[in-house]
Protein backbone atom coordinates (compact mmCIF):
# COMPACT_ATOMS: atom_id res chain seq x y z
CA UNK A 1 22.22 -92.81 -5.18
CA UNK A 2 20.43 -92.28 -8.32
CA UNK A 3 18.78 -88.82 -8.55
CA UNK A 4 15.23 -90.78 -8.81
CA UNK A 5 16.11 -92.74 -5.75
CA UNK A 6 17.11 -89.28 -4.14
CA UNK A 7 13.67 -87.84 -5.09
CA UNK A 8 12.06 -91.10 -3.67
CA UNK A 9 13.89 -90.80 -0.54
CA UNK A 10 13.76 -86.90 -0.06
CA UNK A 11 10.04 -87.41 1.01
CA UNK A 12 10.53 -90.36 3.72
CA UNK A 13 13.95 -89.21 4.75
CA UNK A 14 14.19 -87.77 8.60
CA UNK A 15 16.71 -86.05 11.10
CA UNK A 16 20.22 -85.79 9.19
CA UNK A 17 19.77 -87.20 6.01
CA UNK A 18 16.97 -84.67 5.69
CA UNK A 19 19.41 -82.41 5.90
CA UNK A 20 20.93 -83.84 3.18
CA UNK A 21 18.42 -83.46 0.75
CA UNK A 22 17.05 -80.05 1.46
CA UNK A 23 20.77 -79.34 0.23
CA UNK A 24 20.53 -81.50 -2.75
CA UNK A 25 21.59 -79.48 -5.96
CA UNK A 26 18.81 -81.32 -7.61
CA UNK A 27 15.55 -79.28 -7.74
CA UNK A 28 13.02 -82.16 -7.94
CA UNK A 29 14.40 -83.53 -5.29
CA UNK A 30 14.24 -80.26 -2.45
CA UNK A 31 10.33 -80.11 -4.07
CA UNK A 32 9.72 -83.61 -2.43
CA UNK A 33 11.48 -82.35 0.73
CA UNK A 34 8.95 -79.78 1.38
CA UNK A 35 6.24 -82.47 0.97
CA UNK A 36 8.07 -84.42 3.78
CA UNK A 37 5.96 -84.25 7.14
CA UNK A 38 9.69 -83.76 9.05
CA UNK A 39 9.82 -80.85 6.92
CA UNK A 40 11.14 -78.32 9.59
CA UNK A 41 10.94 -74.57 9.85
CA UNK A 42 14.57 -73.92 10.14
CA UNK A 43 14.96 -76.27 6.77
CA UNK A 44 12.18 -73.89 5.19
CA UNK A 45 14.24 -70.86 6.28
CA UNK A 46 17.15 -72.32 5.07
CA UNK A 47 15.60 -73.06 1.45
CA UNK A 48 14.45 -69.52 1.39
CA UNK A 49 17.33 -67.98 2.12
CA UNK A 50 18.82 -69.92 -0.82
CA UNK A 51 18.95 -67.48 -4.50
CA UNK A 52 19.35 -71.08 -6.36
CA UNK A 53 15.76 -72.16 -4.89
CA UNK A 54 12.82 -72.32 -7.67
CA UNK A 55 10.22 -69.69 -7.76
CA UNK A 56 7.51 -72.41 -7.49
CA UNK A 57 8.82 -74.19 -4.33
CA UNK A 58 9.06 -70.44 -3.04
CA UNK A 59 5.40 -70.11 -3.41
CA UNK A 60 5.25 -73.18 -1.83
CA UNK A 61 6.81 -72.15 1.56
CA UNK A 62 4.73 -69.12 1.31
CA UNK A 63 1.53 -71.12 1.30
CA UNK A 64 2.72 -74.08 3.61
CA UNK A 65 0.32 -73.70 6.89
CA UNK A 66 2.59 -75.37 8.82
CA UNK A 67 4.33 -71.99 8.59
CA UNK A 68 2.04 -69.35 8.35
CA UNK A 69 3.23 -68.14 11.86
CA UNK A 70 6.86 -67.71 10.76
CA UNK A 71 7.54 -64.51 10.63
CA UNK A 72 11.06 -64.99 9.59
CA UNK A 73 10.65 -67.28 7.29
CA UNK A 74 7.91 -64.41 5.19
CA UNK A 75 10.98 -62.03 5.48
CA UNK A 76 13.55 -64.69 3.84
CA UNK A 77 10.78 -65.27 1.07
CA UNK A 78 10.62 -61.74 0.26
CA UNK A 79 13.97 -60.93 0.28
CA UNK A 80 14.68 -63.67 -1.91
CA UNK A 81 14.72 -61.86 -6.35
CA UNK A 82 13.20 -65.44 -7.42
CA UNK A 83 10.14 -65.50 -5.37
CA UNK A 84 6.90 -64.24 -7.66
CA UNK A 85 6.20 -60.67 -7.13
CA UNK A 86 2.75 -61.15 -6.24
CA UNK A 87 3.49 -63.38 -3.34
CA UNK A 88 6.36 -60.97 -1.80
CA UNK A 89 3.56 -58.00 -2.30
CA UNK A 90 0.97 -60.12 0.06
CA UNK A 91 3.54 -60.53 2.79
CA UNK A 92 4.45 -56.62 3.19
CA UNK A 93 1.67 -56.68 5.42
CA UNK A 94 3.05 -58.47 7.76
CA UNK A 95 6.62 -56.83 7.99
CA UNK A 96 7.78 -54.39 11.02
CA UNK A 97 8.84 -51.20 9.97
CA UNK A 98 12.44 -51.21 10.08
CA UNK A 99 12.27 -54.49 8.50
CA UNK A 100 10.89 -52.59 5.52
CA UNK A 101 13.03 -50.05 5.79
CA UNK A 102 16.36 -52.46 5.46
CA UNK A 103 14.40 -53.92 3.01
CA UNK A 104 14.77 -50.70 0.48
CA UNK A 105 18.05 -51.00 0.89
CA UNK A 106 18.70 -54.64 -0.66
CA UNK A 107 19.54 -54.47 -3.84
CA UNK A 108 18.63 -58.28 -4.21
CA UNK A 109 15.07 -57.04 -4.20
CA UNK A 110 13.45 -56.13 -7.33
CA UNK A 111 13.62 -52.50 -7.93
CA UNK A 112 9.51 -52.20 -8.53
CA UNK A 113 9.20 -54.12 -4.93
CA UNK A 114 11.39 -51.96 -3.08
CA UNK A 115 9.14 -49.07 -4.53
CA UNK A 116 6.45 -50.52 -3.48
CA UNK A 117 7.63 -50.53 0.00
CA UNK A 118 9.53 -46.91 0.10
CA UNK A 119 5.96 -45.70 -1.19
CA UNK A 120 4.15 -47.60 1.44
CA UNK A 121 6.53 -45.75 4.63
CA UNK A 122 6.76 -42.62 2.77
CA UNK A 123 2.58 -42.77 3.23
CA UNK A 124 3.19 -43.34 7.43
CA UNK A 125 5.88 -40.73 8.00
CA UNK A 126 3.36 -38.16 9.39
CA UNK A 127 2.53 -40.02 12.27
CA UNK A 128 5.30 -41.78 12.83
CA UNK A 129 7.05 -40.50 16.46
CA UNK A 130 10.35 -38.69 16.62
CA UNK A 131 12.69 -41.37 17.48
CA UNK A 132 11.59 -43.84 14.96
CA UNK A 133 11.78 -41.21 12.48
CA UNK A 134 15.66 -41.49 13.51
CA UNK A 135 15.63 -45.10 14.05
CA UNK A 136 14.50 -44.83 10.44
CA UNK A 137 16.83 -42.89 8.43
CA UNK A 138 20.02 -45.08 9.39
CA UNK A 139 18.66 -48.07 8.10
CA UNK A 140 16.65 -46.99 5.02
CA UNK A 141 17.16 -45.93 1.11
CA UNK A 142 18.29 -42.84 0.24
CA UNK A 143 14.74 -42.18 -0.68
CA UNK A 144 13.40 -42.42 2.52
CA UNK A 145 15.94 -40.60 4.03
CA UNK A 146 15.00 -37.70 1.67
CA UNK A 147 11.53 -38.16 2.33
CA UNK A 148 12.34 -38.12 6.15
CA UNK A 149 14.51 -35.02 6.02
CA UNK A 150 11.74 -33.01 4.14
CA UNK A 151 9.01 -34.20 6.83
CA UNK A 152 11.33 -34.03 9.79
CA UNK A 153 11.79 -31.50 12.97
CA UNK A 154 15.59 -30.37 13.58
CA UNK A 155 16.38 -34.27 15.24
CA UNK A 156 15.52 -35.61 12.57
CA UNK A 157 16.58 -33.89 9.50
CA UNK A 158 20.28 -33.20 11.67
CA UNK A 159 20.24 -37.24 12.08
CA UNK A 160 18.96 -37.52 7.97
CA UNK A 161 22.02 -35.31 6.88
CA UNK A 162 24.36 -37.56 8.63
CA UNK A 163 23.09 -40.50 6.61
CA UNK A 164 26.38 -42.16 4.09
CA UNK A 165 23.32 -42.66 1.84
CA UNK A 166 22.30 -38.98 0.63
CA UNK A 167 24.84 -37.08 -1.61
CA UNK A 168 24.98 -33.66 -3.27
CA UNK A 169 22.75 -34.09 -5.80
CA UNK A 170 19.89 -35.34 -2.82
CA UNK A 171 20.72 -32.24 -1.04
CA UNK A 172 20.83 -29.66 -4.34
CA UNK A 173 17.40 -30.82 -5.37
CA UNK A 174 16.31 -30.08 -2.07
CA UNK A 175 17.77 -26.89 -1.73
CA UNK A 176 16.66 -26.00 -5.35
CA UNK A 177 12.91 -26.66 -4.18
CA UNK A 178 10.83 -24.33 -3.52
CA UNK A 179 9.12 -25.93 -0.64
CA UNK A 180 11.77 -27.39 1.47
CA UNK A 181 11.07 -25.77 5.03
CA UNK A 182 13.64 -22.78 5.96
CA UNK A 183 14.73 -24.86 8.77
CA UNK A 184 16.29 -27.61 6.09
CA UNK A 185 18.58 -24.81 4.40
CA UNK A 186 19.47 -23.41 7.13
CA UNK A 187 20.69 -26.89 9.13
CA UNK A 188 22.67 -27.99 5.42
CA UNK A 189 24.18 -24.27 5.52
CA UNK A 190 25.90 -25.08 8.42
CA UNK A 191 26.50 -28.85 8.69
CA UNK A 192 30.31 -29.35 8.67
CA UNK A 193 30.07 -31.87 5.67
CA UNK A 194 27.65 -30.60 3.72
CA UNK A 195 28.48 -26.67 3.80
CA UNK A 196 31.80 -27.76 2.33
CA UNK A 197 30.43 -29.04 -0.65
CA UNK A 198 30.88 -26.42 -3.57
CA UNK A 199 27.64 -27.48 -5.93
CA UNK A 200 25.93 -27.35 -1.91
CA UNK A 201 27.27 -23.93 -1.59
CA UNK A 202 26.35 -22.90 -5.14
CA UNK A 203 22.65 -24.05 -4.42
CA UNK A 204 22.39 -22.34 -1.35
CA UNK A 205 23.72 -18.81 -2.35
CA UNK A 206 20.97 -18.85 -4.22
CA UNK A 207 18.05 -19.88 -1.98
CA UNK A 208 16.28 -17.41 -0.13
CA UNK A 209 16.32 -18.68 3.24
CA UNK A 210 20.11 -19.42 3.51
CA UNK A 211 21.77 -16.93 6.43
CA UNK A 212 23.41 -14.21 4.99
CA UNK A 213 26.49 -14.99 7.75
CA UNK A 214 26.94 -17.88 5.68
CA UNK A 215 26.06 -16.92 2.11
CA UNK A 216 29.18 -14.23 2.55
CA UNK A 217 31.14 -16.68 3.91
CA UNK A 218 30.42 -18.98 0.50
CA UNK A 219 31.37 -16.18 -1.53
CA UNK A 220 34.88 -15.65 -0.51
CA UNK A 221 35.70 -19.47 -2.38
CA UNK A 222 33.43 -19.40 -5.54
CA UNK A 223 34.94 -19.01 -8.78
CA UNK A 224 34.69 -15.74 -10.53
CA UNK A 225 32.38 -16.87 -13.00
CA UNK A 226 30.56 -18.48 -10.89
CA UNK A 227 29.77 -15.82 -8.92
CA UNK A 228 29.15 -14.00 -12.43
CA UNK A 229 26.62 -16.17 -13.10
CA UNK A 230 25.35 -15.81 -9.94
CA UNK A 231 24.91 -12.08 -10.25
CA UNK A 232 22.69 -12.32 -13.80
CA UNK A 233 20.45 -14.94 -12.30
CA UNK A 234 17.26 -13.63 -11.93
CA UNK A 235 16.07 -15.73 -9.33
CA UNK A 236 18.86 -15.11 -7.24
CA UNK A 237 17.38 -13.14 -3.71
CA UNK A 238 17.83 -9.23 -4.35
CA UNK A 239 19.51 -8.99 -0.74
CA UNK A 240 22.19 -11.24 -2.17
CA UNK A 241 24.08 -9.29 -4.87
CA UNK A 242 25.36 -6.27 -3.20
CA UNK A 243 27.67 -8.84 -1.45
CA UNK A 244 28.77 -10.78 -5.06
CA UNK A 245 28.85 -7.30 -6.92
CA UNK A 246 31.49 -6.57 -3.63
CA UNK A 247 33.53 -9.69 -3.69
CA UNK A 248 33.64 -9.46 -7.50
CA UNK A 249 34.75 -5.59 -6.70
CA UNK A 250 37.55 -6.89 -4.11
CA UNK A 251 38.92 -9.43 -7.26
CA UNK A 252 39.18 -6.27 -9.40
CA UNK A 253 36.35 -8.26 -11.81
CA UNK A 254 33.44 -6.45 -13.34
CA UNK A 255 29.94 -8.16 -13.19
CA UNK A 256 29.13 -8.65 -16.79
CA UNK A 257 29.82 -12.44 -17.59
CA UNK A 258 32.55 -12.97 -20.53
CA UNK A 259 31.34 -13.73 -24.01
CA UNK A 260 33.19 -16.57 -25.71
CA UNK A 261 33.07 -15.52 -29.57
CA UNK A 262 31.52 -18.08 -31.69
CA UNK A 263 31.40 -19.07 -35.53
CA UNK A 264 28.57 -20.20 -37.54
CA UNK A 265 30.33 -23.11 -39.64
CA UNK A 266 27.44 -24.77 -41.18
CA UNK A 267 27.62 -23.57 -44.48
CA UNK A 268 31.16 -23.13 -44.61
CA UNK A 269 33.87 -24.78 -46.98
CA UNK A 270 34.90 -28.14 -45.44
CA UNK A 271 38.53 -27.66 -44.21
C-alpha cells in the first residue's frame, strides 16, 4: 500500500492491522491512528514508549480523555525526551514518589525536568517516614541521596552511604560543610568503604567532629606532606596536631612544609 492509502486506512483499520499501523514508520500515518475510535490504551502506551514518536502526537496522548485515567501511560509520556516540557511538568502531579525518584535517575529525561523533580522531593523529605526515606535512596539520583543523607537519622544516612550512586567528592563536600550533623562524620569515619578512601580520610582529619580513635588511625597512612599540610592549616581542630606533630616526629620529619625554589623568568633572555 501506498503511504496515502496507509494514512486512509490507519483511521478505519481495527484489531491486528491496527497493530500494524500504530507501528508504521510513517508519522502521518500513527497521527491518524490515534484519531481511530479502536485506538487502545495499550497501543497509546506503546506509542509513548516509542523515542521515534512526534512531540505533537505526544501531546496528543496527553490530552486524549479516553486516557486521562492511565496512569501508566502519563509516566511513559514523561519519560519520553520528545514530549514538550510543559506537558511532562503538568503530569508530575500525578506521579508516586518512587516513581519520581527513578525518574531522576533517567538520563533520557531532560536534565532541567529531572531538576524539577529532585527539587520537588528534596521539598517533602521532612515529613517523609523512616522507611521511605530508605525506600528512597536506592532508587534515586545521587542528589537525592545527598539530600537524604544530610536530613536523615542513623537508618537512613547508614542505608544513603551504601548507595553505588554517591562518590568521594559527594561525601568530601559533605564532610567539608560546616553544617553536616556530627552524626554524618562520624557514621563515614567508620563505614568500611568510605573510611578507606584517602581524599575521605584527608577531609575528615580535618573536621571537628571526626573521633579522635579514628583520626589517629588516618594518620598512620597519610603522606608526609600531607600531613604537613595538615599541620599549617589553620582550620584544622587544635586537639588534632599534637597527634600529626607525633606521627611526623615517629617519621623523623619536621613540621615546616618544604619550599620548592622558584624563578621569576618573565623578563628573562629567551633560551
Amino acid at each position: 500500500m501506498t503511504v496515502d492509502e496507509r494514512i486512509s486506512r490507519a483511521s478505519s483499520a481495527q484489531g491486528e492491522e491496527l497493530w500494524k499501523y500504530v507501528r508504521d514508520p510513517v508519522s502521518e500515518v500513527v497521527l491518524n491512528v490515534v484519531l481511530n475510535r479502536k485506538f487502545s490504551e495499550e497501543m497509546a502506551i506503546y506509542l509513548a514508549k516509542q523515542k521515534s514518536t512526534r512531540a505533537d502526537v505526544l501531546g496528543i496522548l496527553a490530552n486524549d480523555v479516553r486516557f486521562k485515567d492511565s496512569y501508566r501511560l502519563k509516566l511513559s509520556i514523561c519519560k519520553n525526551p520528545k514530549t514538550p516540557l510543559n506537558i511532562s511538568m503538568s503530569l508530575l502531579k500525578y506521579f508516586r514518589l518512587f516513581d519520581l525518584g527513578d525518574m531522576t535517575k533517567d538520563q533520557n529525561i531532560p536534565i532541567n525536568l529531572r531538576q524539577k523533580i529532585e527539587y520537588a522531593i528534596t521539598e517533602k523529605i521532612p515529613a517523609m517516614p523512616a522507611g521511605n526515606k530508605i525506600a528512597l535512596s536506592k532508587r534515586s539520583s545521587s542528589t537525592i541521596v545527598m539530600a537524604l543523607l544530610e536530613r536523615g537519622d542513623q537508618r537512613v544516612i547508614t542505608a544513603c552511604l551504601e548507595s553505588p550512586l554517591i562518590s568521594e567528592g559527594h561525601l568530601c563536600k559533605a564532610v567539608n560543610r560546616r553544617r553536616t550533623k556530627p552524626m554524618i562524620i562520624r557514621l563515614i569515619s567508620e563505614h568500611p568503604k568510605w573510611s578507606l578512601r584517602y581524599t575521605v580520610r584527608y577531609a575528615l582529619i580535618r573536621n571537628y567532629h571526626t573521633p579522635m580513635t579514628r583520626i589517629t588511625s588516618f594518620l598512620k597512612d597519610m603522606k608526609t606532606i600531607d600531613l604537613k599540610d595538615l599541620y599549617e592549616d589553620r582550620s584544622l581542630p587544635l586537639s588534632t596536631k599534637p597527634f600529626i606533630y607525633r606521627e611526623l616526629l615517629d617519621r623523623k620529619e619536621t613540621t615546616t612544609v618544604d619550599v620548592v625554589d622558584t624563578y621569576d623568568i618573565s623578563d628573562s633572555e629567551d633560551i
